[in-house]
Protein backbone atom coordinates (compact mmCIF):
# COMPACT_ATOMS: atom_id res chain seq x y z
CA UNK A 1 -13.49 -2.52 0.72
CA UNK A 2 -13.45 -6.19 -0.69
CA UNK A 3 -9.32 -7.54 0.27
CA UNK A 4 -9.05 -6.61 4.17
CA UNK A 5 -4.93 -7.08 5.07
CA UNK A 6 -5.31 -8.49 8.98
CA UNK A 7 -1.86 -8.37 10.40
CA UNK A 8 -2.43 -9.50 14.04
CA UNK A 9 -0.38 -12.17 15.57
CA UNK A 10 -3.12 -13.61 18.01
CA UNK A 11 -4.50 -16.53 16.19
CA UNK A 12 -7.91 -16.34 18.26
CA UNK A 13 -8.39 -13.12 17.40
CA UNK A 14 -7.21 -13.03 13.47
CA UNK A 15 -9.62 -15.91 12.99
CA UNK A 16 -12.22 -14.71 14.60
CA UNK A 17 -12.52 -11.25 12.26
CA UNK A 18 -11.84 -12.82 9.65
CA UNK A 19 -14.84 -14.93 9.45
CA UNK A 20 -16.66 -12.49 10.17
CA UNK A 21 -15.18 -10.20 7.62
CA UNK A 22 -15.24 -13.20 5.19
CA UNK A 23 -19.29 -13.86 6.12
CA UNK A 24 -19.96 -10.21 5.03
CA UNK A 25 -18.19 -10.85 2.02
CA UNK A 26 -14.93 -10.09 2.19
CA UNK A 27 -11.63 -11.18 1.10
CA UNK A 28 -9.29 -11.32 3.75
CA UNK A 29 -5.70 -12.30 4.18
CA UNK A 30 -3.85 -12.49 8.05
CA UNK A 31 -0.53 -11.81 8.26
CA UNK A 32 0.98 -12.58 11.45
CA UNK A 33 4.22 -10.36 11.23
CA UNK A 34 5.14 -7.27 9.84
CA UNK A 35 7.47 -9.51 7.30
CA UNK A 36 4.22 -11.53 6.77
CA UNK A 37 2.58 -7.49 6.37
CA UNK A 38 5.00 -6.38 3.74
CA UNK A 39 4.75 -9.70 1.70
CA UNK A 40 1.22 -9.40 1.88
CA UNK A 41 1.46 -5.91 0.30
CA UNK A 42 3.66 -6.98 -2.60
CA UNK A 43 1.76 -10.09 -3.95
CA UNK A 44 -2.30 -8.49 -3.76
CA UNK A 45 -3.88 -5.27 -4.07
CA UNK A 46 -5.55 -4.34 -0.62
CA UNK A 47 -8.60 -2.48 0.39
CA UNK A 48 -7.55 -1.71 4.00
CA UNK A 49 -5.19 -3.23 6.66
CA UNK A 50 -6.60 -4.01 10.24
CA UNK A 51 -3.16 -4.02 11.88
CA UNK A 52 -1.84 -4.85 15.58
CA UNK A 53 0.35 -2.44 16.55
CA UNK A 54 1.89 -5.23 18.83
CA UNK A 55 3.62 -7.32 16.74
CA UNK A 56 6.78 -10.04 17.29
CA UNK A 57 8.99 -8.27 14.81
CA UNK A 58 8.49 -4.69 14.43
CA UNK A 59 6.44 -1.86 16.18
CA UNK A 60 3.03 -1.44 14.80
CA UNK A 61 4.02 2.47 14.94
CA UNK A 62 6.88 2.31 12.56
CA UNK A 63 5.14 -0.19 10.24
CA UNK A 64 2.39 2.62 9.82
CA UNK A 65 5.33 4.98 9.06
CA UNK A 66 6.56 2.83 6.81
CA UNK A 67 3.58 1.91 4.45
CA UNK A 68 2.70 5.73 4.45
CA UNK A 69 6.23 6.26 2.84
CA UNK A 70 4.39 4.88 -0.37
CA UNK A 71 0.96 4.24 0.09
CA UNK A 72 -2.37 6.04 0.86
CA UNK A 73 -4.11 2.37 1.89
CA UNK A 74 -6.52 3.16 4.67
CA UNK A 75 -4.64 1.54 8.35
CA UNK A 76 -7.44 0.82 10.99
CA UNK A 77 -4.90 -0.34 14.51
CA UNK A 78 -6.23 -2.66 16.32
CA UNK A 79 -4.80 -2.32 19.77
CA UNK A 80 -4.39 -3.37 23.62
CA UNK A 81 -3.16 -0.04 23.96
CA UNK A 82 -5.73 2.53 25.53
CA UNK A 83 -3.02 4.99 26.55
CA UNK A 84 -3.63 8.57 25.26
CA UNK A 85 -0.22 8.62 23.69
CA UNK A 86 0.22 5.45 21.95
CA UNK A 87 -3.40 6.21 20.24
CA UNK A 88 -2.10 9.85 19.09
CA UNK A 89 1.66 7.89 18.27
CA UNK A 90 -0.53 5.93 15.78
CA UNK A 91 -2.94 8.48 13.99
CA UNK A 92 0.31 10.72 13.82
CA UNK A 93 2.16 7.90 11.63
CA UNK A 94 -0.93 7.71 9.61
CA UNK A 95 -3.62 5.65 10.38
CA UNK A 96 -6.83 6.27 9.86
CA UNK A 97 -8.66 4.80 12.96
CA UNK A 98 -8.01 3.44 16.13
CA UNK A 99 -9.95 0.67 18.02
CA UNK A 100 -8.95 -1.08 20.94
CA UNK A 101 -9.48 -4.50 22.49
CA UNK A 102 -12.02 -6.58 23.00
CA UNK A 103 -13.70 -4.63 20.22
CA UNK A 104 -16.51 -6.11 18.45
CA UNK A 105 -17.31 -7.08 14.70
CA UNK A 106 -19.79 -4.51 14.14
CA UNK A 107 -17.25 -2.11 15.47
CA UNK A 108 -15.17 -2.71 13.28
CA UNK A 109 -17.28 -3.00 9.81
CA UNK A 110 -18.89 0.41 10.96
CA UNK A 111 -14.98 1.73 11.15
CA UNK A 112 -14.54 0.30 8.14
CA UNK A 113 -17.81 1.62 6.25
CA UNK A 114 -16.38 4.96 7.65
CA UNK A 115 -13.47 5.06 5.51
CA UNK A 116 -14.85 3.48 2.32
CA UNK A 117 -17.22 6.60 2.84
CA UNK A 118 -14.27 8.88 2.87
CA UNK A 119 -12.11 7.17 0.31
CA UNK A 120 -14.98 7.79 -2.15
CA UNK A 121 -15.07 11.46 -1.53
CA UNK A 122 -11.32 11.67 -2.06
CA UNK A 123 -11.44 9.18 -5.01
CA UNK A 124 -11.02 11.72 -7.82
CA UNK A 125 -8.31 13.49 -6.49
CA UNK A 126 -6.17 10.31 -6.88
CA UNK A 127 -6.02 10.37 -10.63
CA UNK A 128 -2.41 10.91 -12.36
CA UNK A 129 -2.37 12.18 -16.15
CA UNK A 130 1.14 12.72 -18.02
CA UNK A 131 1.02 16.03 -19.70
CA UNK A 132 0.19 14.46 -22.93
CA UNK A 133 -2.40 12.35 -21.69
CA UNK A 134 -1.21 9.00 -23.12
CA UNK A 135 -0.77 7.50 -19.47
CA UNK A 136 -3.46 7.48 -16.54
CA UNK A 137 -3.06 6.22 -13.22
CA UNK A 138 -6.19 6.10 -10.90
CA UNK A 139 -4.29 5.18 -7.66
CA UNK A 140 -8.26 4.69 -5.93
CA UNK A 141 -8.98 2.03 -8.43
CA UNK A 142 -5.46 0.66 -9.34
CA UNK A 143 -6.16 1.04 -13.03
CA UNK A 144 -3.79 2.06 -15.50
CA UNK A 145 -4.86 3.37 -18.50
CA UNK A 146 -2.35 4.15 -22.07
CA UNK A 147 -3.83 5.42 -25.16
CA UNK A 148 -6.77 4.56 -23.75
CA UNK A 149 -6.68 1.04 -22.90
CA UNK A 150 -6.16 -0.40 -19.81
CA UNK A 151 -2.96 -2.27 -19.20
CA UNK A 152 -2.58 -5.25 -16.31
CA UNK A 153 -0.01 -5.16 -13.96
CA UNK A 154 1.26 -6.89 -11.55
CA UNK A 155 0.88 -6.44 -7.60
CA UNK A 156 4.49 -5.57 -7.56
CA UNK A 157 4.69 -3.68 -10.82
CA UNK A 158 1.33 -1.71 -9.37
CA UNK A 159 3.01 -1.25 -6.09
CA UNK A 160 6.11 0.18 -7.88
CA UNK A 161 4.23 2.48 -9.82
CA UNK A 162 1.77 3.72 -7.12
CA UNK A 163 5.17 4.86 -5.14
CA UNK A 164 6.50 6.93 -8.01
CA UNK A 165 3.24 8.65 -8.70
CA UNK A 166 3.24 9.47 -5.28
CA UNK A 167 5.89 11.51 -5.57
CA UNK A 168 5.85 12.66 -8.73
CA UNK A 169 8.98 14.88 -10.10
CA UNK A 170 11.39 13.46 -6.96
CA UNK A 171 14.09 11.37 -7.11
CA UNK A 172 13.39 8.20 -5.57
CA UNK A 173 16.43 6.06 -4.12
CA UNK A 174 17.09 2.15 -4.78
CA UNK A 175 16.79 1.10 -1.15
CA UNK A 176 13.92 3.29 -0.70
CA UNK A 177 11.58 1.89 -3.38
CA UNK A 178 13.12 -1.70 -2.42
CA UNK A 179 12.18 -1.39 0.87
CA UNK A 180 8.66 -0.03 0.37
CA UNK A 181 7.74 -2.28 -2.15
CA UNK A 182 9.31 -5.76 -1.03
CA UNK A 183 10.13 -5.03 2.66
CA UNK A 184 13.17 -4.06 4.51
CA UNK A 185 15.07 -7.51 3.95
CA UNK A 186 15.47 -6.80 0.25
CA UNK A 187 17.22 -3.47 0.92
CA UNK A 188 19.82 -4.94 -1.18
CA UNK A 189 18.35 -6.54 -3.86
CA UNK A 190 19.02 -3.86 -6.74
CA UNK A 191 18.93 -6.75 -9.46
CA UNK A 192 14.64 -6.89 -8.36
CA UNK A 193 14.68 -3.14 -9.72
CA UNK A 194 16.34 -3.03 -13.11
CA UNK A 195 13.96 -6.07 -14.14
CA UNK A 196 11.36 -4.59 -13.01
CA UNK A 197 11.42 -1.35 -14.52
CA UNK A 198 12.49 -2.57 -17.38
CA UNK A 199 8.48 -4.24 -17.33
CA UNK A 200 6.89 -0.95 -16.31
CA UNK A 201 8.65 1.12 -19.13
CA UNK A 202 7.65 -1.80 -21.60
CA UNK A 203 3.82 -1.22 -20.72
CA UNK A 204 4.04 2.40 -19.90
CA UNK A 205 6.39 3.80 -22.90
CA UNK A 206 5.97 4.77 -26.33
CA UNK A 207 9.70 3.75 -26.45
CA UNK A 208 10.94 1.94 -24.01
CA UNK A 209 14.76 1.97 -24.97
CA UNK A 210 14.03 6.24 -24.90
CA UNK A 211 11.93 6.55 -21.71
CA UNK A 212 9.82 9.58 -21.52
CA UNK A 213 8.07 8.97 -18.37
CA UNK A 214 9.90 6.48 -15.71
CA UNK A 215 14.33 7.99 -15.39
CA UNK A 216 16.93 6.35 -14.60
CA UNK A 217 19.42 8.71 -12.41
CA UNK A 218 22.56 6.64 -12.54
CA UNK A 219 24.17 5.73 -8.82
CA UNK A 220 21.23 7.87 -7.46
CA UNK A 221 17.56 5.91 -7.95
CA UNK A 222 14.29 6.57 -10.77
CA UNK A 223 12.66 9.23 -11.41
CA UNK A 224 8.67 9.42 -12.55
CA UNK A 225 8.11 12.49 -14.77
CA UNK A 226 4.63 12.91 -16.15
């Protein structure tokens, strides 16, 4: 787990892990907001996210929540809170550990050797094929393949895509795939999406002006049909 997202507004604390995280060699980012969180998301590919569920913007809870809408990224909370119920509030939403304060570093790198563990043992059932096999998505490795080849994306372009091949076959709104992929505060940016797919069908289709994979369902949102 190379890119560690640390979204912790305590300035002691988000220094401190992440030169430790950065001594063991890791990448890390801090974000100090869950705005901060969400840009984060959109401009890198992350390993994991180390996040404070006390935050000056947004509940750590519904940030979870949020994130889980769209993404499978392992969330380790790293809390004040020792209450029973705001520990089972967070593993409910979707995180995948909980560790509260003062914690230490090894703590935390054993927590996080935990779920690189895990995420290798569910590795291969994050692959998506289109029936005819043209177009691969490995969601654990955040490689797409087409005809064989792989094809770059961008963070945001990869973070698009990852949400429709999470759900696969459904109709997924405008403001929902806004908000999951840029944050909240660009619920209304609909212009960001037409560009946008208009890149992904460019790199993903055979023909982009007669879309096999990635629908448009007018007034409604984009579908993702492999």
């Amino acid at each position: 787990m190379k890119h560690v997202l640390i979204v912790e507004d305590d300035t002691d604390i988000a220094r401190a892990v992440s030169v430790g995280l950065r001594g063991k060699g890791h990448e890390v980012t801090i974000a100090a907001s869950g705005r901060q969180m969400n840009e984060a998301l959109a401009e890198a590919t992350v390993d994991v996210i180390l996040l404070d569920l006390g935050l000056p913007d947004v509940d750590g809870i519904e940030l979870i929540s949020q994130v889980r809408k769209w993404s499978q990224v392992p969330i380790v909370v790293i809390s004040a809170r020792h209450d029973a119920h705001g520990k089972i509030a967070a593993l409910d939403a979707g995180a995948d550990d909980y560790v509260t304060k003062p914690f230490s570093l090894g703590e935390v790198l054993a927590r996080l050797r935990a779920i690189e563990r895990r995420s290798g043992a569910a590795a291969d059932s994050s692959v998506v094929r289109t029936g005819d096999g043209r177009v691969v998505i490995d969601l654990a490795a955040h490689v797409l393949t087409v005809e064989g080849a792989e094809v770059h994306l961008t963070p945001i372009e990869w973070n698009m895509l990852a949400v429709f091949a999470k759900h696969r076959g459904a109709l997924v709104d405008a403001t929902t795939l806004l908000t999951e992929v840029w944050g909240p505060e660009y619920a209304g940016e609909r212009g960001y999406l037409r560009v946008y797919m208009s890149q992904l069908r460019q790199k993903l289709e055979a023909d982009p002006a007669r879309p096999q994979y990635l629908h448009t369902q007018m007034g409604m949102g984009y579908r993702f049909t492999p």
